[in-house]
C-alpha atoms as a PDB file:
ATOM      1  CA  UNK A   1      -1.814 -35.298 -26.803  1.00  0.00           C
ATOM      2  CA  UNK A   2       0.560 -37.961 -25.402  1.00  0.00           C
ATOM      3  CA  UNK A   3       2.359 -40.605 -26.838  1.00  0.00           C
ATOM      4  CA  UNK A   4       2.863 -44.090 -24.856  1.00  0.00           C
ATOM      5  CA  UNK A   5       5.742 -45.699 -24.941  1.00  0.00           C
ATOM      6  CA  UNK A   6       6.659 -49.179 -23.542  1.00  0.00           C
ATOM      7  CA  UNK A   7      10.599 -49.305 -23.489  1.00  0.00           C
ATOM      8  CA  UNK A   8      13.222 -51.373 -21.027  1.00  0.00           C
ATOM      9  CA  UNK A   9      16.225 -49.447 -20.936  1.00  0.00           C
ATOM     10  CA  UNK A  10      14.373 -46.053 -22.710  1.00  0.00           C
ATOM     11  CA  UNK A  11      16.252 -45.399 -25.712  1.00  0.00           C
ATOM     12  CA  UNK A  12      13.152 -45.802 -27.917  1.00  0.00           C
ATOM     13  CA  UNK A  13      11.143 -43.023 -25.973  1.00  0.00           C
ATOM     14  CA  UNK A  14      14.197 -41.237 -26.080  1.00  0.00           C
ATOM     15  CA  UNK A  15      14.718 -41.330 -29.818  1.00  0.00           C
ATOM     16  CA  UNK A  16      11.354 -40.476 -30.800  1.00  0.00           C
ATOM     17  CA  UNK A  17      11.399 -37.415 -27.903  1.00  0.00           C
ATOM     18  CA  UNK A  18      14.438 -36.363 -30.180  1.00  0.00           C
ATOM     19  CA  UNK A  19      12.206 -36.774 -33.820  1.00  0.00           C
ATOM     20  CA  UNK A  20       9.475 -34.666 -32.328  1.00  0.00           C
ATOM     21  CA  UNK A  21      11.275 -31.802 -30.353  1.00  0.00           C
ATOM     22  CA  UNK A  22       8.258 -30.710 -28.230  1.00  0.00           C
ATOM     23  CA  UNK A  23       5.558 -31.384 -30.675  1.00  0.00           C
ATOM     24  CA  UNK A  24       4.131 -33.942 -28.843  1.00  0.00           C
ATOM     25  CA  UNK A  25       4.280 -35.109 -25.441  1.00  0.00           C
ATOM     26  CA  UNK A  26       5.751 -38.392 -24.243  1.00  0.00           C
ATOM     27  CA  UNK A  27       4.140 -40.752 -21.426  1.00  0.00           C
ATOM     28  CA  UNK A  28       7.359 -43.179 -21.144  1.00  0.00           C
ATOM     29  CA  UNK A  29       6.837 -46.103 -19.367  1.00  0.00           C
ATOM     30  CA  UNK A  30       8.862 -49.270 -17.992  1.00  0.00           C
ATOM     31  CA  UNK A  31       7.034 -52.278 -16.345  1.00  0.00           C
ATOM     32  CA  UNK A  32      10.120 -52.760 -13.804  1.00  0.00           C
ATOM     33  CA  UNK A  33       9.853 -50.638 -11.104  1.00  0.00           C
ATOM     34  CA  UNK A  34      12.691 -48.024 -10.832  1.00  0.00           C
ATOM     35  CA  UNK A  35      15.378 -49.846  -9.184  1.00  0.00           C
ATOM     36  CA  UNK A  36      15.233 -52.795 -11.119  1.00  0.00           C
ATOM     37  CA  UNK A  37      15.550 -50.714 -14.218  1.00  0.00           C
ATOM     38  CA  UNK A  38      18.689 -48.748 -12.869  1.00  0.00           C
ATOM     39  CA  UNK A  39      19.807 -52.462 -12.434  1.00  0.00           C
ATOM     40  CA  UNK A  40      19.070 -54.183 -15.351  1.00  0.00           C
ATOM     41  CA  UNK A  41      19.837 -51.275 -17.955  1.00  0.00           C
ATOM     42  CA  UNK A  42      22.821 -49.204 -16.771  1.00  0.00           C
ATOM     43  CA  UNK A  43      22.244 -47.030 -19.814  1.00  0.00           C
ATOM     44  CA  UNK A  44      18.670 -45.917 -18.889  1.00  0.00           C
ATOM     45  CA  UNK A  45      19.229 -42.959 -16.673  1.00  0.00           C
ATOM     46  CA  UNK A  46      20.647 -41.265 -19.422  1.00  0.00           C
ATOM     47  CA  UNK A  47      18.004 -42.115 -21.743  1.00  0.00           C
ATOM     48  CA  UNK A  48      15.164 -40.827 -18.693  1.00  0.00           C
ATOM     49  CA  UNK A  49      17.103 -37.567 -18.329  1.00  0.00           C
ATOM     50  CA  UNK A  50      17.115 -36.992 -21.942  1.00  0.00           C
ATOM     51  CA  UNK A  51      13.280 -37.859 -22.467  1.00  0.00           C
ATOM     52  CA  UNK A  52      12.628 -35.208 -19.446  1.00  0.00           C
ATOM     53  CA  UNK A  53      14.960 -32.458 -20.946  1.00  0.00           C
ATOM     54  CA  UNK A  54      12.861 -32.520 -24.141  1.00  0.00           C
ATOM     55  CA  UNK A  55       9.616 -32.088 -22.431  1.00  0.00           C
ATOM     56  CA  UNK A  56       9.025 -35.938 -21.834  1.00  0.00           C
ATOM     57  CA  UNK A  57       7.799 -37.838 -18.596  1.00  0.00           C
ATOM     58  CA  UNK A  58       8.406 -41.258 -17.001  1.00  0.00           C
ATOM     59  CA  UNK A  59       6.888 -43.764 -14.743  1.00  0.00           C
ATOM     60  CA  UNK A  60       7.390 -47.216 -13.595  1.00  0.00           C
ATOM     61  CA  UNK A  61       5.831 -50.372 -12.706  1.00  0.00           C
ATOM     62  CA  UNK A  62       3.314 -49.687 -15.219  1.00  0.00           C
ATOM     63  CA  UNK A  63       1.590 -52.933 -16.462  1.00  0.00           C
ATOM     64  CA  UNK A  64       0.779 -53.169 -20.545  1.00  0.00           C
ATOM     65  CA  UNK A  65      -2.390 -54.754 -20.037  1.00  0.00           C
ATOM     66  CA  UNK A  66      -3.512 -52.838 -17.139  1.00  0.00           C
ATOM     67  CA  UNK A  67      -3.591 -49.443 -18.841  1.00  0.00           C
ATOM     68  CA  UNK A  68      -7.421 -49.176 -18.248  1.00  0.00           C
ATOM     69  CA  UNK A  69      -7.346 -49.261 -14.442  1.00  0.00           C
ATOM     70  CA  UNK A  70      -4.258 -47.239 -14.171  1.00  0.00           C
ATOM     71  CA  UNK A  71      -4.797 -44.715 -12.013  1.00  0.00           C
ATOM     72  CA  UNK A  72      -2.221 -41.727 -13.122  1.00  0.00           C
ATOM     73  CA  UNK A  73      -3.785 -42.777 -16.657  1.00  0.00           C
ATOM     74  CA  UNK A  74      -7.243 -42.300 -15.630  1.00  0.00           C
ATOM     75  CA  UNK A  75      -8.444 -38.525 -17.318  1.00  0.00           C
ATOM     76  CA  UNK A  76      -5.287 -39.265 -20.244  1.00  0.00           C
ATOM     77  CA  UNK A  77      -5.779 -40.401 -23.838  1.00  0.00           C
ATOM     78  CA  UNK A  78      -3.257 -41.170 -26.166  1.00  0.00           C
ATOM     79  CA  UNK A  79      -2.658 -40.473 -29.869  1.00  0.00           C
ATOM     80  CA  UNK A  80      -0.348 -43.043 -30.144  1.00  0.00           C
ATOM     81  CA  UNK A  81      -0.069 -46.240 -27.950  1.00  0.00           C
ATOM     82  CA  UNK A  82       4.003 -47.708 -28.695  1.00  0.00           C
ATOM     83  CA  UNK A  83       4.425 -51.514 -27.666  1.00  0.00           C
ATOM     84  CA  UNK A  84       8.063 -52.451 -28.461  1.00  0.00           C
ATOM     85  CA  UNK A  85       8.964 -56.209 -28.381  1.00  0.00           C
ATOM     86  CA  UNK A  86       6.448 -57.200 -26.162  1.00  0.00           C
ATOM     87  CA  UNK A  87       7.166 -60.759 -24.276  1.00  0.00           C
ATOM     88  CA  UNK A  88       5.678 -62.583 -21.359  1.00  0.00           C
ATOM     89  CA  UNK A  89       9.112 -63.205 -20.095  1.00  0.00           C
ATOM     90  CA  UNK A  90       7.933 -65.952 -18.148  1.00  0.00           C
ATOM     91  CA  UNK A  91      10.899 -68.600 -19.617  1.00  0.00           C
ATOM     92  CA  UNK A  92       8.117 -70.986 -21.394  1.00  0.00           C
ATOM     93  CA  UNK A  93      10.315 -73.841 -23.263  1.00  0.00           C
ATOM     94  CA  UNK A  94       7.482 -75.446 -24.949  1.00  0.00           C
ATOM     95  CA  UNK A  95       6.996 -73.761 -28.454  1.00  0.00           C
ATOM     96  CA  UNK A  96       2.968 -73.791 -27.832  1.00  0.00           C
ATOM     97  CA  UNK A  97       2.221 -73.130 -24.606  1.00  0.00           C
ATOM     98  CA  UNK A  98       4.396 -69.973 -25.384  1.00  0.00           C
ATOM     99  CA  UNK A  99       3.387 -68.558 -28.815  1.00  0.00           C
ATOM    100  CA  UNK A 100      -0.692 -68.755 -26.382  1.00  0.00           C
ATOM    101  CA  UNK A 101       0.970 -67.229 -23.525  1.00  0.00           C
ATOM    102  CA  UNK A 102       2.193 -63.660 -25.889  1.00  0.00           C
ATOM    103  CA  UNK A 103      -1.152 -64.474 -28.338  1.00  0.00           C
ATOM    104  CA  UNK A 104      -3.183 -63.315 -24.703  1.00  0.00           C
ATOM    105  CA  UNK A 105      -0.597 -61.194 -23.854  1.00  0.00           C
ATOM    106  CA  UNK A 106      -1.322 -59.317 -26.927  1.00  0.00           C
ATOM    107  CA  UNK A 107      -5.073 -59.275 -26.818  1.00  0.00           C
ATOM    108  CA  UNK A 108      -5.238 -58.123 -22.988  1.00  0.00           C
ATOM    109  CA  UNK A 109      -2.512 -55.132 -24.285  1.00  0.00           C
ATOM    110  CA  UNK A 110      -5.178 -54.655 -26.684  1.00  0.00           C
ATOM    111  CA  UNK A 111      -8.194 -54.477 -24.531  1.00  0.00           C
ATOM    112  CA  UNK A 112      -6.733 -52.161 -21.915  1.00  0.00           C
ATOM    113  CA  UNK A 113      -5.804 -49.634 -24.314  1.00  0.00           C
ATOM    114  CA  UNK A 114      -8.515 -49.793 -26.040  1.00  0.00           C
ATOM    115  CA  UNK A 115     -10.508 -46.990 -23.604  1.00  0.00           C
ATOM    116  CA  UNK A 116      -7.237 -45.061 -23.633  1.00  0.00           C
ATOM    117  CA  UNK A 117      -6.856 -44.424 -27.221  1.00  0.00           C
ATOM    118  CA  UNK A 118      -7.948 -41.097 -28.312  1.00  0.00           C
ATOM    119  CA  UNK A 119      -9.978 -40.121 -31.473  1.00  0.00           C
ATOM    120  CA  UNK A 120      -8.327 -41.316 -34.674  1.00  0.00           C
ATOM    121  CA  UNK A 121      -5.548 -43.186 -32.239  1.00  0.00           C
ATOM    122  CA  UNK A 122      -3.656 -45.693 -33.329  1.00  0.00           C
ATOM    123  CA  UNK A 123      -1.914 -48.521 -31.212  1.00  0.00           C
ATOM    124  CA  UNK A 124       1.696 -49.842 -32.520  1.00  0.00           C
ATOM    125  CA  UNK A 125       3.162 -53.139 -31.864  1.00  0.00           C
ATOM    126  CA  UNK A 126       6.675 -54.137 -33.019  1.00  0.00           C
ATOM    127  CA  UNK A 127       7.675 -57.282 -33.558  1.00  0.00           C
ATOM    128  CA  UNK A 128      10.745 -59.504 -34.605  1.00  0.00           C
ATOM    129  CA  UNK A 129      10.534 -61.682 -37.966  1.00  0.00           C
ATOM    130  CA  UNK A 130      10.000 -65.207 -38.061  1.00  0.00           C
ATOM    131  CA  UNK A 131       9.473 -68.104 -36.334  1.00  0.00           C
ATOM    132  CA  UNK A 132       7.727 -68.350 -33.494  1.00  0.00           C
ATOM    133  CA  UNK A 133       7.077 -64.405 -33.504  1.00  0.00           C
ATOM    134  CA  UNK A 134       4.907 -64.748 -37.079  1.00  0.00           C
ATOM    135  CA  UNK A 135       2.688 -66.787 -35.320  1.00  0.00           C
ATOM    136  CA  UNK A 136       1.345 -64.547 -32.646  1.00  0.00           C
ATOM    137  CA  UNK A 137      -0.556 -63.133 -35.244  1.00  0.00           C
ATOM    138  CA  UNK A 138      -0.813 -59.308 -34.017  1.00  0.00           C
ATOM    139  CA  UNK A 139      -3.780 -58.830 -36.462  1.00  0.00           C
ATOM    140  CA  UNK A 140      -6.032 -61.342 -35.357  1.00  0.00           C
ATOM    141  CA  UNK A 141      -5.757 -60.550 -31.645  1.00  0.00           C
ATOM    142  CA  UNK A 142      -6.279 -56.884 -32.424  1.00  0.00           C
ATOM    143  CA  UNK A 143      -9.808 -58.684 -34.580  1.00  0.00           C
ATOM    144  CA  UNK A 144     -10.984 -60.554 -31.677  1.00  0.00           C
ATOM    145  CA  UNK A 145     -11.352 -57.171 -29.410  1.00  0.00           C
ATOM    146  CA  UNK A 146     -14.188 -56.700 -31.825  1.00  0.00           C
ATOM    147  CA  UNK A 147     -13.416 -52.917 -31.733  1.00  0.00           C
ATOM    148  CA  UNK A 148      -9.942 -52.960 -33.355  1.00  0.00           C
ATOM    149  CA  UNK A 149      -9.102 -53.512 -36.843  1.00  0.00           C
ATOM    150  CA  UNK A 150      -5.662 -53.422 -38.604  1.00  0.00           C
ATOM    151  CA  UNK A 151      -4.638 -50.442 -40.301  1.00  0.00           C
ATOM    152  CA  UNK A 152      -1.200 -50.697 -41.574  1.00  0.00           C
ATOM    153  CA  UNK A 153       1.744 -52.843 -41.279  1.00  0.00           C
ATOM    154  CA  UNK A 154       5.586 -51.663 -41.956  1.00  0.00           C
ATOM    155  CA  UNK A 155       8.964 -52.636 -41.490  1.00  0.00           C
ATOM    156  CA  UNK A 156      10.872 -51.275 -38.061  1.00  0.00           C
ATOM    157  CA  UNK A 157      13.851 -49.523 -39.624  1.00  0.00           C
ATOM    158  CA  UNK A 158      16.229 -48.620 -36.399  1.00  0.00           C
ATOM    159  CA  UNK A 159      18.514 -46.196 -38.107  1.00  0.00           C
ATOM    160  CA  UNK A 160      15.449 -44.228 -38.385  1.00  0.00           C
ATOM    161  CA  UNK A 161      15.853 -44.066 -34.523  1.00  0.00           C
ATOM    162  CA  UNK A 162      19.690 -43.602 -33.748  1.00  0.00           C
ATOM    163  CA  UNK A 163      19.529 -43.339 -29.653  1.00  0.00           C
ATOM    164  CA  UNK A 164      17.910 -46.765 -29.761  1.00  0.00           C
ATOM    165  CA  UNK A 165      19.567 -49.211 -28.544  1.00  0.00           C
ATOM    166  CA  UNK A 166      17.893 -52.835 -28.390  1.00  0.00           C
ATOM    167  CA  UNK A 167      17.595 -54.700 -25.294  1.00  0.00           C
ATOM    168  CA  UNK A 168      15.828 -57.982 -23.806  1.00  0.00           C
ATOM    169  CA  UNK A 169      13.841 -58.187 -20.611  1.00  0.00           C
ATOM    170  CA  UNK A 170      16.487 -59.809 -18.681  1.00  0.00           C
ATOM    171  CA  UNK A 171      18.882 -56.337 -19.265  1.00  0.00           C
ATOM    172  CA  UNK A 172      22.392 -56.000 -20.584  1.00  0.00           C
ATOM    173  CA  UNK A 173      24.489 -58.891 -19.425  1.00  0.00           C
ATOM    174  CA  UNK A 174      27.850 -59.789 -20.537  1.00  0.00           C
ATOM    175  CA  UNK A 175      28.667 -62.747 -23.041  1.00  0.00           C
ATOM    176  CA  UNK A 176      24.709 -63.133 -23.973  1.00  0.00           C
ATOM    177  CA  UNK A 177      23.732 -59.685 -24.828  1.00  0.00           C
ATOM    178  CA  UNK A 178      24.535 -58.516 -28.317  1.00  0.00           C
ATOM    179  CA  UNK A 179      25.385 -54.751 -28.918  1.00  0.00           C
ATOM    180  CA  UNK A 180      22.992 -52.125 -30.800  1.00  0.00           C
ATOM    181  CA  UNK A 181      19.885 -53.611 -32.531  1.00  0.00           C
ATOM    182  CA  UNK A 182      21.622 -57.299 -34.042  1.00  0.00           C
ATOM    183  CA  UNK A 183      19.147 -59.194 -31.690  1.00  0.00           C
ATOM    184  CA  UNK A 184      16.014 -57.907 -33.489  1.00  0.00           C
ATOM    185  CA  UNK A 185      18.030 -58.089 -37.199  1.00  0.00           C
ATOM    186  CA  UNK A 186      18.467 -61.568 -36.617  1.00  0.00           C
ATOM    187  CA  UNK A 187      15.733 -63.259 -38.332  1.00  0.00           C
ATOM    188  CA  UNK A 188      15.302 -60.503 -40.772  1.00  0.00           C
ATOM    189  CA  UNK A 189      14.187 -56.962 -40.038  1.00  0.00           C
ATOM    190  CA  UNK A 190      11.303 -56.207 -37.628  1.00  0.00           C
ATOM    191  CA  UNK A 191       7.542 -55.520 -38.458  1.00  0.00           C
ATOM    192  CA  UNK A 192       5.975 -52.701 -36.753  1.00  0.00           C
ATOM    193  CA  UNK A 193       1.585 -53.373 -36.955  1.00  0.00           C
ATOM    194  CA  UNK A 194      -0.642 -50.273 -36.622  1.00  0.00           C
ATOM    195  CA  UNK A 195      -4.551 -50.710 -35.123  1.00  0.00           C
ATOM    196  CA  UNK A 196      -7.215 -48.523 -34.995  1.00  0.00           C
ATOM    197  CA  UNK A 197     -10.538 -48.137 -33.064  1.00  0.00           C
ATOM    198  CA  UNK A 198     -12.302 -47.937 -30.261  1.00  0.00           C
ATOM    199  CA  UNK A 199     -14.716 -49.957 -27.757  1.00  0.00           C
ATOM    200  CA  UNK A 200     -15.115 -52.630 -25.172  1.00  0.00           C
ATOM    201  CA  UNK A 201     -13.721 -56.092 -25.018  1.00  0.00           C
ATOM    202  CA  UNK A 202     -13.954 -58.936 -22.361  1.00  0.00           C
ATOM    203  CA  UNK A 203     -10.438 -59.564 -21.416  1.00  0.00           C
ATOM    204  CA  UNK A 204      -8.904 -63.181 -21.889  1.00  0.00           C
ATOM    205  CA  UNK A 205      -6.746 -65.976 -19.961  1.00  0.00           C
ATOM    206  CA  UNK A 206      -4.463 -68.183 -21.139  1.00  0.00           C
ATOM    207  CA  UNK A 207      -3.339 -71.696 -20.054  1.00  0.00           C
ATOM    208  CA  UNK A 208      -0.468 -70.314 -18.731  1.00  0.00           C
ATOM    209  CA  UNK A 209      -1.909 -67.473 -16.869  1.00  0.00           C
ATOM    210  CA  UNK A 210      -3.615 -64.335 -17.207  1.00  0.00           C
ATOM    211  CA  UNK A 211      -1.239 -62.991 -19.945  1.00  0.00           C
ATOM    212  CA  UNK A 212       0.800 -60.785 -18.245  1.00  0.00           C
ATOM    213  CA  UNK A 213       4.682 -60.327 -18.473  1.00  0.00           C
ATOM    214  CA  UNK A 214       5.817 -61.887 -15.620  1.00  0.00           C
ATOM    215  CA  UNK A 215       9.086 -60.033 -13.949  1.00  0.00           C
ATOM    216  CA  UNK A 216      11.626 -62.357 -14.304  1.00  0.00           C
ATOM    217  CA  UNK A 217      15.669 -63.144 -15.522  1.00  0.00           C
ATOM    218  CA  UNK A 218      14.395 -66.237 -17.266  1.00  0.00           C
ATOM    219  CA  UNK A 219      13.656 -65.279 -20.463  1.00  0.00           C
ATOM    220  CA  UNK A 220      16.103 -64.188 -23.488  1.00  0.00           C
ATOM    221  CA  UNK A 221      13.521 -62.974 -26.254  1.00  0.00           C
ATOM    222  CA  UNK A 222      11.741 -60.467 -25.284  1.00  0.00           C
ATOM    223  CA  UNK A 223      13.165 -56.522 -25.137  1.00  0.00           C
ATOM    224  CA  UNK A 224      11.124 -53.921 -24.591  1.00  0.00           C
END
């Protein structure tokens, strides 16, 4: 069985490569295409060759919500579906218009993993505490698939993990990143939501699109 990871710079895959040792294999994924990830996280190519030393693969330009068409994905189903800090990344400055624009992101990551997600499955979702991330609700966009329910909700404790290293969308850049995981501690420490279940649901649009992360250097949230 595989495990799917969505990471930026790959230091979460790589971490939980190192927890299993072999008993499991990793599907590592980055939505950037390779060079932009060599760009933006200096630090990832010696995550990547670590994840492939342990038995672990990785591909890029592979989009979240897209997982149902994708092509290399198309025979594979996953035990567990990892979605790290997920952001549009599209720079939205009005507080609404971008808690709606990650709400659909959400619920289109939902639907297209949805077929993926192998018997007894489970989908995870990580996000930081507070204001305006509370309010995306992960729950209730996993409820309005109609085939996903919540099954457990815990706190993200990073030492657990000690090759992860936090990052935003934008990548490492000096004077606004912060070192290690203080971004995510921030606000509190991070909640990581677990969903079950399996089915068919009509995917969604938002107002500001069709929910996708958008690849851009605009935005200063997001991570992973």
């Amino acid at each position: 069985m595989f495990i799917l990871c969505w990471t930026g710079n790959f230091s979460f895959a790589h971490a939980v490569a190192e927890k299993l040792h072999g008993a499991c294999t990793i599907l590592a994924t980055s939505f950037d295409d390779e060079a932009t990830v060599a760009e933006k996280y200096p630090d990832a190519a010696e995550h990547i060759q670590a994840i492939v030393e342990l038995g672990g693969k990785v591909m890029h330009g592979v989009d979240a919500t897209e997982l149902d068409t994708w092509k290399h994905a198309k025979k594979l189903s996953f035990a567990k579906i990892v979605f790290n800090f997920p952001h549009v990344g599209a720079g939205i400055k009005d507080k609404h218009r971008n808690i709606l624009a990650n709400q659909t992101l959400l619920f289109n990551f939902f639907h297209s993993a949805l077929p993926k997600l192998a018997p007894s499955g489970e989908i995870l979702v990580t996000l930081k505490c507070g204001d305006p991330y509370d309010l995306w609700d992960v729950k209730a966009q996993a409820r309005k698939t109609g085939q996903l329910n919540s099954s457990r909700s815990f706190a993200f404790d990073a030492d657990l993990y000690p090759e992860y290293s936090h990052r935003r969308t934008l990548g490492f850049v000096e004077g606004v990143s912060v070192g290690s995981n203080e971004e995510i501690l921030k606000a509190g420490v991070p909640r990581m939501y677990g969903v079950a279940g399996k089915g068919k649901a009509k995917r969604i649009k938002g107002k500001d699109g069709k929910g996708k992360r958008k690849r851009t250097e605009k935005d200063s949230d997001s991570d992973e």
